[in-house]
C-alpha atoms as a PDB file:
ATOM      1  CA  UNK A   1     112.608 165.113 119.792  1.00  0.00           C
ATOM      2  CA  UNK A   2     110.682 167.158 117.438  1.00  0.00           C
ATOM      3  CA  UNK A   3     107.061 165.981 116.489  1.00  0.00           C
ATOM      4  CA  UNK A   4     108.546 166.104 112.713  1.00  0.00           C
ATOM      5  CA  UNK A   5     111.278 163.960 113.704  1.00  0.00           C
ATOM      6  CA  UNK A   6     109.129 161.607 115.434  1.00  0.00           C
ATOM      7  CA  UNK A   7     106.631 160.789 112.912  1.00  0.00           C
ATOM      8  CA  UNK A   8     110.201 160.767 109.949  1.00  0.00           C
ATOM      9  CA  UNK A   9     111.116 157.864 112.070  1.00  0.00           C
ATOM     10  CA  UNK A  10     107.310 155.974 112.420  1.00  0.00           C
ATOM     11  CA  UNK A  11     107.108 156.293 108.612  1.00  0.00           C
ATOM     12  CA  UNK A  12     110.505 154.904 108.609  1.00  0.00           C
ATOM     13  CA  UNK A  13     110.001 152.005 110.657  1.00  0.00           C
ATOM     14  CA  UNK A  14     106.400 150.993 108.347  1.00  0.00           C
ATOM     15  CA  UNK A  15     108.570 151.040 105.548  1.00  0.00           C
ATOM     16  CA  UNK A  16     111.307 148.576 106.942  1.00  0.00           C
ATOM     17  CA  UNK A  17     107.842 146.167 108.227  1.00  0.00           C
ATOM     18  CA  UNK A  18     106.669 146.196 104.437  1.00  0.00           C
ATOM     19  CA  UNK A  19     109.927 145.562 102.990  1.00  0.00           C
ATOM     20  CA  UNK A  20     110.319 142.300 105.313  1.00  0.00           C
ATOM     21  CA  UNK A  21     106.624 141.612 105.151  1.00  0.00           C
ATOM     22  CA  UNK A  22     107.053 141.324 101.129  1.00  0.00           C
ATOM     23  CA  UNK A  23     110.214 139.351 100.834  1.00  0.00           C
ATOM     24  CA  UNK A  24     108.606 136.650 103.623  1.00  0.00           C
ATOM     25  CA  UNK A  25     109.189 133.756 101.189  1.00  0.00           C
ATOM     26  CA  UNK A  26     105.906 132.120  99.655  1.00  0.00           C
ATOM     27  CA  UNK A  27     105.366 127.919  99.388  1.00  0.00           C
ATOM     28  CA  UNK A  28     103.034 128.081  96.066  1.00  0.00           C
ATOM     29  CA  UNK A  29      99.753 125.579  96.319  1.00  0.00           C
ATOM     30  CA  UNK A  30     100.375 122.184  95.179  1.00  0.00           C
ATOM     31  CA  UNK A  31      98.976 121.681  91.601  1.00  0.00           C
ATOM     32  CA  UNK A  32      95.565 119.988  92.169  1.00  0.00           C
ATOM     33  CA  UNK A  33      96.412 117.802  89.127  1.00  0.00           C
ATOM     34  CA  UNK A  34      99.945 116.505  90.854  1.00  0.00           C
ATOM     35  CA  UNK A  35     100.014 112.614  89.453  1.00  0.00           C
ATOM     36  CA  UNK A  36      97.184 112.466  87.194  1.00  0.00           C
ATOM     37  CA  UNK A  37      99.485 111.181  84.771  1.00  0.00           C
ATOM     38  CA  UNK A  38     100.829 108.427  86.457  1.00  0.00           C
ATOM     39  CA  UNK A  39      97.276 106.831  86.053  1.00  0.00           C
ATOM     40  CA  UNK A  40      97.519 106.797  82.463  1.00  0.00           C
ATOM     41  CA  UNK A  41      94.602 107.159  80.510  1.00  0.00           C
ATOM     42  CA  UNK A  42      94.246 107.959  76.586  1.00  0.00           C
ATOM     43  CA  UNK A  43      92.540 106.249  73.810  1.00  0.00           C
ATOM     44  CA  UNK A  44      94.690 103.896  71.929  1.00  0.00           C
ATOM     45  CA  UNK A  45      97.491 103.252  74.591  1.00  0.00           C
ATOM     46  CA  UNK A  46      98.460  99.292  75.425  1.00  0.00           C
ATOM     47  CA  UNK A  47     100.327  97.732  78.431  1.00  0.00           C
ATOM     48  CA  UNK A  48     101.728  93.867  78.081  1.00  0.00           C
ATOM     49  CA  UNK A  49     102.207  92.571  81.349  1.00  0.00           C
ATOM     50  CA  UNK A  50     104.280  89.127  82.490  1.00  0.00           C
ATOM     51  CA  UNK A  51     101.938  87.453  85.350  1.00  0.00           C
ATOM     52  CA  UNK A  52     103.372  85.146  88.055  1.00  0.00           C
ATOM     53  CA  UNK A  53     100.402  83.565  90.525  1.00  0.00           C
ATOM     54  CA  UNK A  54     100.461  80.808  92.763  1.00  0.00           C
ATOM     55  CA  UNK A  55      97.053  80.020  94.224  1.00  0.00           C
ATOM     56  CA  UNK A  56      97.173  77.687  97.443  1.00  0.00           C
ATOM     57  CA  UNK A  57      94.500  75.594  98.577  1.00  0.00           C
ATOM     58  CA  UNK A  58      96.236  73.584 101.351  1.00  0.00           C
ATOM     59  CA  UNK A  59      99.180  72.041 103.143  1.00  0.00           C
ATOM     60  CA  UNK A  60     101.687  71.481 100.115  1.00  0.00           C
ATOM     61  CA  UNK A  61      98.193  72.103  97.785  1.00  0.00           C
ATOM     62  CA  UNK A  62      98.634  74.936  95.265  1.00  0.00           C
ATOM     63  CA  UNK A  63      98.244  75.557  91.296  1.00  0.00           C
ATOM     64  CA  UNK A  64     101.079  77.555  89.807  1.00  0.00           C
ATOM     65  CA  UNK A  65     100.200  79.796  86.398  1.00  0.00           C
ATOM     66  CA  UNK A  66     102.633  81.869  83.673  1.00  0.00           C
ATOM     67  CA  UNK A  67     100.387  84.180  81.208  1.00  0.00           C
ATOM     68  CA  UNK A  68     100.840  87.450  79.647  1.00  0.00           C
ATOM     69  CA  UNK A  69      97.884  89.912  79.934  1.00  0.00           C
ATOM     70  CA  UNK A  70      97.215  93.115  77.647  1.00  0.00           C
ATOM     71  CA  UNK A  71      95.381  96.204  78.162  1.00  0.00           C
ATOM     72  CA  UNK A  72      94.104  98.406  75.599  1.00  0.00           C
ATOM     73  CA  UNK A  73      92.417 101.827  76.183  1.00  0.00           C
ATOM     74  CA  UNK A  74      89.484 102.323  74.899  1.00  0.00           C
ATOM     75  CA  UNK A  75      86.847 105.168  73.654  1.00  0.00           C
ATOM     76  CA  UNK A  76      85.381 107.379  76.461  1.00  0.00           C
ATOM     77  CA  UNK A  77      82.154 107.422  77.687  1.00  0.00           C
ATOM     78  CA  UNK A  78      79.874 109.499  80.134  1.00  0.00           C
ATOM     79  CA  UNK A  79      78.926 107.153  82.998  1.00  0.00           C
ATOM     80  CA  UNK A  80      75.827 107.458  85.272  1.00  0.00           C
ATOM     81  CA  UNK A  81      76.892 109.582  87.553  1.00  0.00           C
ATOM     82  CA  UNK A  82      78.273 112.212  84.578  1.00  0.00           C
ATOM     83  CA  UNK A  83      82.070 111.403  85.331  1.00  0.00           C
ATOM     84  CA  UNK A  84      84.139 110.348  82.008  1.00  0.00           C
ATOM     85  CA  UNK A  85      85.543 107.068  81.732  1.00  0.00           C
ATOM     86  CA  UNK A  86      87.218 104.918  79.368  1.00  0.00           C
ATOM     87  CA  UNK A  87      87.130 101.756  78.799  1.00  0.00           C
ATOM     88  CA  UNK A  88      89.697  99.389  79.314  1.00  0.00           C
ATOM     89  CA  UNK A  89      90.311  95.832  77.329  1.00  0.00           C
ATOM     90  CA  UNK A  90      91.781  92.944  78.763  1.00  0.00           C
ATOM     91  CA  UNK A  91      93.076  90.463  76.969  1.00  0.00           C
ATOM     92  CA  UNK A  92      95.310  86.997  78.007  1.00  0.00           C
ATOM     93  CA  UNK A  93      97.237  84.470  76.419  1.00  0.00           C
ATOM     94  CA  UNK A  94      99.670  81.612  78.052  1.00  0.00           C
ATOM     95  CA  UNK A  95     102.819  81.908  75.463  1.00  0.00           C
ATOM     96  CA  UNK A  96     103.802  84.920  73.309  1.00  0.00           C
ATOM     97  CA  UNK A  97     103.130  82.610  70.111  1.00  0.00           C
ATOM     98  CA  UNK A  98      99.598  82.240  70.908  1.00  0.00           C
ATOM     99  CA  UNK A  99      96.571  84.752  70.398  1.00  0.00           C
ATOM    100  CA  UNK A 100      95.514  87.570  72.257  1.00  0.00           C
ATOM    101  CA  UNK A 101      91.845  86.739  74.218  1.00  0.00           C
ATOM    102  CA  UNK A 102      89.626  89.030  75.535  1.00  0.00           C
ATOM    103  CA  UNK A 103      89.280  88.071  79.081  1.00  0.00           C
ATOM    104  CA  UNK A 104      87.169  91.175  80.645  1.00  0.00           C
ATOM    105  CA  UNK A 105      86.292  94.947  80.380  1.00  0.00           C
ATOM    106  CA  UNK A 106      87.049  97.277  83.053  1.00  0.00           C
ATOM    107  CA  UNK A 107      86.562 100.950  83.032  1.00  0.00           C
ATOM    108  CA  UNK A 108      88.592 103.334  84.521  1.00  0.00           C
ATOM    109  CA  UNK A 109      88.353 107.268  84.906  1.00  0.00           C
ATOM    110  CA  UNK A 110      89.974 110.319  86.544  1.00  0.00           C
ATOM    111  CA  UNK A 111      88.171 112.578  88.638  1.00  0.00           C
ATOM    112  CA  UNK A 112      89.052 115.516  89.869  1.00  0.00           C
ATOM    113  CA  UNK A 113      90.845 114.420  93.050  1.00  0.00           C
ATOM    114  CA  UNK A 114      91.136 110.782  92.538  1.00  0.00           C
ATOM    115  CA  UNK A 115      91.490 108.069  89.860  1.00  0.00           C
ATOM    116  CA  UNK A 116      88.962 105.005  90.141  1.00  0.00           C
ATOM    117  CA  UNK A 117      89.520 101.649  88.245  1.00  0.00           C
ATOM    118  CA  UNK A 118      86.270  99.320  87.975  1.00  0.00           C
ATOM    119  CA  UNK A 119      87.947  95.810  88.429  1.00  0.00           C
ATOM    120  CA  UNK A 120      84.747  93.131  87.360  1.00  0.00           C
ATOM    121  CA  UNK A 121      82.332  95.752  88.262  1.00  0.00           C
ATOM    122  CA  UNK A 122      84.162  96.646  91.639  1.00  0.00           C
ATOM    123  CA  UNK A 123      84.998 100.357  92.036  1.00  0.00           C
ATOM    124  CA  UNK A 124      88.683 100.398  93.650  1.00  0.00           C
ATOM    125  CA  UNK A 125      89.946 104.341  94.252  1.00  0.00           C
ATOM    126  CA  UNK A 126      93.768 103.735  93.365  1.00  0.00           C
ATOM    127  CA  UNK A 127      94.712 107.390  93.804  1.00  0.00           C
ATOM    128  CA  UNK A 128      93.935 110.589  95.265  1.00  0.00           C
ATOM    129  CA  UNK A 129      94.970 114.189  93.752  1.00  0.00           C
ATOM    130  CA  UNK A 130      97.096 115.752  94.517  1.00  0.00           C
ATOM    131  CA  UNK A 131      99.670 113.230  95.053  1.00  0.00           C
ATOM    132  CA  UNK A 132     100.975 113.913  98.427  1.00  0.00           C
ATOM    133  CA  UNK A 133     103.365 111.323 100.227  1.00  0.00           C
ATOM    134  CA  UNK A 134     101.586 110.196 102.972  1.00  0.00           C
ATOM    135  CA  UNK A 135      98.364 110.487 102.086  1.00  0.00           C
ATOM    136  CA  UNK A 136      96.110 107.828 103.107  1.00  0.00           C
ATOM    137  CA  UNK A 137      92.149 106.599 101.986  1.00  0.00           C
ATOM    138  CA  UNK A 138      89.693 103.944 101.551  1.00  0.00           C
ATOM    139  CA  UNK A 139      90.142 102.382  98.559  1.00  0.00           C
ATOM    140  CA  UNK A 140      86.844 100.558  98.994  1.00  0.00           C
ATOM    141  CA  UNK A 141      84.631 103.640  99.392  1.00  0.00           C
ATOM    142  CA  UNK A 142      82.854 103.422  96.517  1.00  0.00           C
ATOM    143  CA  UNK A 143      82.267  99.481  96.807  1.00  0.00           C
ATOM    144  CA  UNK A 144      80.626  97.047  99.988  1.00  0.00           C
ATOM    145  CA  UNK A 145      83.897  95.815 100.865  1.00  0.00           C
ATOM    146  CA  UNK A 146      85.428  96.649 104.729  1.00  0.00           C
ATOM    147  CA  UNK A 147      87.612  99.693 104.735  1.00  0.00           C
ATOM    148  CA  UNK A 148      91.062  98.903 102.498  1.00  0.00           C
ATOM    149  CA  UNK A 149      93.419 101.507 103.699  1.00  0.00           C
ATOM    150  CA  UNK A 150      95.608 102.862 100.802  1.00  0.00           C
ATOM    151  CA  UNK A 151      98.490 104.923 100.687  1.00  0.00           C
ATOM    152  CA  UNK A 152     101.186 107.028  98.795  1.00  0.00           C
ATOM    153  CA  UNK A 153     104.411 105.674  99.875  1.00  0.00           C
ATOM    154  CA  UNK A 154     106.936 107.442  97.524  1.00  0.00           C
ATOM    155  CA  UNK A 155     106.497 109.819  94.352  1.00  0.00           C
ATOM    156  CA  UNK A 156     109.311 110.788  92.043  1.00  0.00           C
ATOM    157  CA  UNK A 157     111.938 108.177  93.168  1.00  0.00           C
ATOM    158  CA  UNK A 158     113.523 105.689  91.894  1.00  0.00           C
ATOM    159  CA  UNK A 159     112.153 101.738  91.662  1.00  0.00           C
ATOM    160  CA  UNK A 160     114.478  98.836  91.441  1.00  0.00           C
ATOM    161  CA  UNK A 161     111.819  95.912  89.733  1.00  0.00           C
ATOM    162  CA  UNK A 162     112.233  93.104  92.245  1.00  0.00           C
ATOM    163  CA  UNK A 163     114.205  90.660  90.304  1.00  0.00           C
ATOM    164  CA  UNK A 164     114.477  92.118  87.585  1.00  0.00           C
ATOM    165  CA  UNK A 165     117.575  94.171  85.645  1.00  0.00           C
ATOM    166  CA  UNK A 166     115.439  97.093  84.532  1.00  0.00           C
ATOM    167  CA  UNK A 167     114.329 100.240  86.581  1.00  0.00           C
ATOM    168  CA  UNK A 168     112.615 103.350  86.561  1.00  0.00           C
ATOM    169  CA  UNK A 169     114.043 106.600  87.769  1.00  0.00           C
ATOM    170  CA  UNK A 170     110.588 108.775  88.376  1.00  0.00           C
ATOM    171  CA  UNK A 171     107.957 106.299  90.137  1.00  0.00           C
ATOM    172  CA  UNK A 172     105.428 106.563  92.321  1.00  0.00           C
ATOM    173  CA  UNK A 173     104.638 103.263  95.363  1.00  0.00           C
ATOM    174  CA  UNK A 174     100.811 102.852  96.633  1.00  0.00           C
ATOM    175  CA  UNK A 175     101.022 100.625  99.163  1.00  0.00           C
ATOM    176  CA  UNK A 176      97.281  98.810  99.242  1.00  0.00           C
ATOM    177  CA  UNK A 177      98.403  97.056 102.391  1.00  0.00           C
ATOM    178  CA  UNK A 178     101.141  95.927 104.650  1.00  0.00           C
ATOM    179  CA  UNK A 179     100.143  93.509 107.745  1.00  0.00           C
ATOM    180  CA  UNK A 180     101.621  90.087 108.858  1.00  0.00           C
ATOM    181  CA  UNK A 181     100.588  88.405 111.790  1.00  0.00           C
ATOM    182  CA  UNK A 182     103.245  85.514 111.579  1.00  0.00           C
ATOM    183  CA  UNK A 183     101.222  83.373 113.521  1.00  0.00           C
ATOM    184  CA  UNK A 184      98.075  83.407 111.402  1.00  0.00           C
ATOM    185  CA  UNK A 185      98.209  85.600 107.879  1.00  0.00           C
ATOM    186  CA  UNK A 186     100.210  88.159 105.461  1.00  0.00           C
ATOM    187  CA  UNK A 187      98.526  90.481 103.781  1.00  0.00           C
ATOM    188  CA  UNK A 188     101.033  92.449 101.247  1.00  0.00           C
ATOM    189  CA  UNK A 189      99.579  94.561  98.355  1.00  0.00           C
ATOM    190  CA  UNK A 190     101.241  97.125  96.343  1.00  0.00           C
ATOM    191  CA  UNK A 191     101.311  98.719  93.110  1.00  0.00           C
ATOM    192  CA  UNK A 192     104.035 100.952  91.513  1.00  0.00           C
ATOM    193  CA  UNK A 193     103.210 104.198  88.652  1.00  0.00           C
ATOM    194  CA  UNK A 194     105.261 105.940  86.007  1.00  0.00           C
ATOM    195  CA  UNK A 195     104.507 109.281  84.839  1.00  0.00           C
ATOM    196  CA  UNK A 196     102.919 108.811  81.076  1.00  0.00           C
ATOM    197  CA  UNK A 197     102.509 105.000  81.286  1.00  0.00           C
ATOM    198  CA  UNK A 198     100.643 103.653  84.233  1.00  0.00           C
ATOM    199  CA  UNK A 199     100.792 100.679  86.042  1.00  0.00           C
ATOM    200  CA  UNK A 200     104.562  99.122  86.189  1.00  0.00           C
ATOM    201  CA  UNK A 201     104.306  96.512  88.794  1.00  0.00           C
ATOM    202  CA  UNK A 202     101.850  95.064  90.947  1.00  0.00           C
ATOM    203  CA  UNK A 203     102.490  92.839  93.676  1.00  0.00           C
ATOM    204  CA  UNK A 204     100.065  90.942  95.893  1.00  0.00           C
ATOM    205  CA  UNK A 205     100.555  88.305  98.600  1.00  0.00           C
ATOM    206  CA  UNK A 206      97.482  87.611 100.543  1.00  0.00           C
ATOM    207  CA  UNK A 207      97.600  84.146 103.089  1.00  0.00           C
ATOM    208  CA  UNK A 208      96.681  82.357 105.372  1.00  0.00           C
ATOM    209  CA  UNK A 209      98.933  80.463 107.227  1.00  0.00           C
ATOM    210  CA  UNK A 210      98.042  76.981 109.405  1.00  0.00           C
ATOM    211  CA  UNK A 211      97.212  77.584 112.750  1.00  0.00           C
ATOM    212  CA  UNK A 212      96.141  73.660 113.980  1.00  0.00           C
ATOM    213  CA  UNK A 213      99.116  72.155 115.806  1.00  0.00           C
ATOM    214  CA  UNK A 214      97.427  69.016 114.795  1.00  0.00           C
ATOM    215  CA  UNK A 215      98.717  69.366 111.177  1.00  0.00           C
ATOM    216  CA  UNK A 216     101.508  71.447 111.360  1.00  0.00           C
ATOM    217  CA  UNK A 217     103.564  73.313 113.498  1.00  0.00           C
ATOM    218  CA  UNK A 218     102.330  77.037 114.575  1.00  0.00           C
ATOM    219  CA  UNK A 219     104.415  79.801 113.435  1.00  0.00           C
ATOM    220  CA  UNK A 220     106.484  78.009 110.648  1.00  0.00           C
ATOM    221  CA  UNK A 221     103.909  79.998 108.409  1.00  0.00           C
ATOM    222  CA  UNK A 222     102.754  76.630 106.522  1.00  0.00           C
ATOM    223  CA  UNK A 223     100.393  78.605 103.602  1.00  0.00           C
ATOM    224  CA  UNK A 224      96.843  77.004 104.089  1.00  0.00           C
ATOM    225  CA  UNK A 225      95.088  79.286 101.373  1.00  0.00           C
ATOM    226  CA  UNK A 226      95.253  82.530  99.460  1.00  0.00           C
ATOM    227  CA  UNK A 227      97.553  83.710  96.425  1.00  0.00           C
ATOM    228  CA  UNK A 228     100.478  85.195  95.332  1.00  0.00           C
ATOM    229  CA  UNK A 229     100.871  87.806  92.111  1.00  0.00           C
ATOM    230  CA  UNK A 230     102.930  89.354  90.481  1.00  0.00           C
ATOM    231  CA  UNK A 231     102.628  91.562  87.304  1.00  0.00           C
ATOM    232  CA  UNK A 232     105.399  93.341  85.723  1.00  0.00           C
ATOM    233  CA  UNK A 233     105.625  95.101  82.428  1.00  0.00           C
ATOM    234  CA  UNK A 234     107.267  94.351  79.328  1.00  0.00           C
ATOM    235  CA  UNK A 235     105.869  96.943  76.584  1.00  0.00           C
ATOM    236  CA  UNK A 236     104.086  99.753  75.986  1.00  0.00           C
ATOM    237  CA  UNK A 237     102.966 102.078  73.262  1.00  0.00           C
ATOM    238  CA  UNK A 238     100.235 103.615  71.034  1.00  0.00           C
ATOM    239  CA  UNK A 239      97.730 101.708  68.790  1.00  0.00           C
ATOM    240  CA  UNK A 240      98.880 103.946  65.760  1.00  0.00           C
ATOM    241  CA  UNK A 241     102.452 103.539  66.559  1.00  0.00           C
ATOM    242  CA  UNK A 242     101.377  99.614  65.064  1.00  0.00           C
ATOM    243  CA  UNK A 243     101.669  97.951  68.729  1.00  0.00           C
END
């Protein structure tokens, strides 16, 4: 083989390695700001909510409540540590022909890879960015309370409201926590996101059950203490929309 030949055929074979090197498909970086907007934040938007609780306090002891709470999103504001907030108005009544009450002021902001809501001056980190499924974190990082392991459960599917006749086709699941011991508790937290509106469900069961066989009978899960919740919405809008 000629030396001409020979290097025809090197240059030959290069260009064949380029040609498969560029068309080597290419999975593009997941947009840092993935799910931001399923924690819902701009001035002037409200969320009614329908609350169901049950607080127990003993054997066969327990208070049961109905109430509607409101949120209403406030101005921003530059908080100590230089990240922007909002505030965030809470308001309650019993009955829909009753008055709104202000019942407390949270704060809430979006950082640039998580969302924090300040819950009665608790820090609670309800996201992280980007949303991936699976992800997992402390959602008590920025507060004294033991480690609260959170995590993305589903994004962009489809949520059935638990007794309920209305769904939504694009949500996203955080599951706070998911433990039962059926001997001695249940500990059940999650909350469910739409893209553009926020918070669409919460659901909390946190109990203790009886564990003296001198008052009941272990394992039946007899609820000695703790509470049940459950917040679902009903509307949704924009202060100058006249909601």
């Amino acid at each position: 083989m000629s030396k001409k030949v020979f290097l025809s055929l090197i240059l030959i074979f290069i260009a064949i390695l380029a040609c498969n090197i560029d068309q080597t498909p290419h999975t593009p970086a997941l947009d840092p700001d993935t799910g931001k907007s399923y924690f819902f934040l701009e001035e002037g938007k409200w969320r009614e909510y329908e609350v169901f609780e049950i607080r127990y306090f003993g054997i066969d002891i327990s208070d049961t409540f109905r109430y509607e709470i409101r949120e209403e999103i406030k101005e921003a504001f530059i908080n100590g540590v230089g990240d922007t907030s909002h505030l965030v108005h809470r308001f309650r009544r019993d009955e829909e022909s009753q008055p709104w009450e202000l019942d407390s002021v949270w704060s809430a902001r979006v950082e640039l890879d998580r969302a924090v809501s300040v819950e009665n001056n608790r820090p609670i980190i309800k996201m992280t960015f980007p949303v991936v499924v699976g992800n997992t974190w402390d959602g008590n990082l920025f507060n004294s309370s033991a480690l609260d392991t959170f995590e993305i459960r589903t994004f962009n599917q489809f949520f059935q409201v638990p007794g309920r006749l209305f769904s939504f086709q694009e949500a996203m699941i955080v599951q706070l926590n998911q433990e039962e011991d059926p001997i001695t508790d249940k500990d059940f937290r999650r909350e469910v996101y739409v893209d553009s509106i926020g918070l669409v469900f919460k659901e909390y069961e946190v109990v203790e059950y009886c564990s003296d066989a001198d008052i009941c009978t272990i394992g039946d899960q007899t609820i000695i203490s703790g509470r049940l919740y459950r917040e679902i919405l009903t509307a949704h809008g924009f202060a100058e929309e006249g909601g």
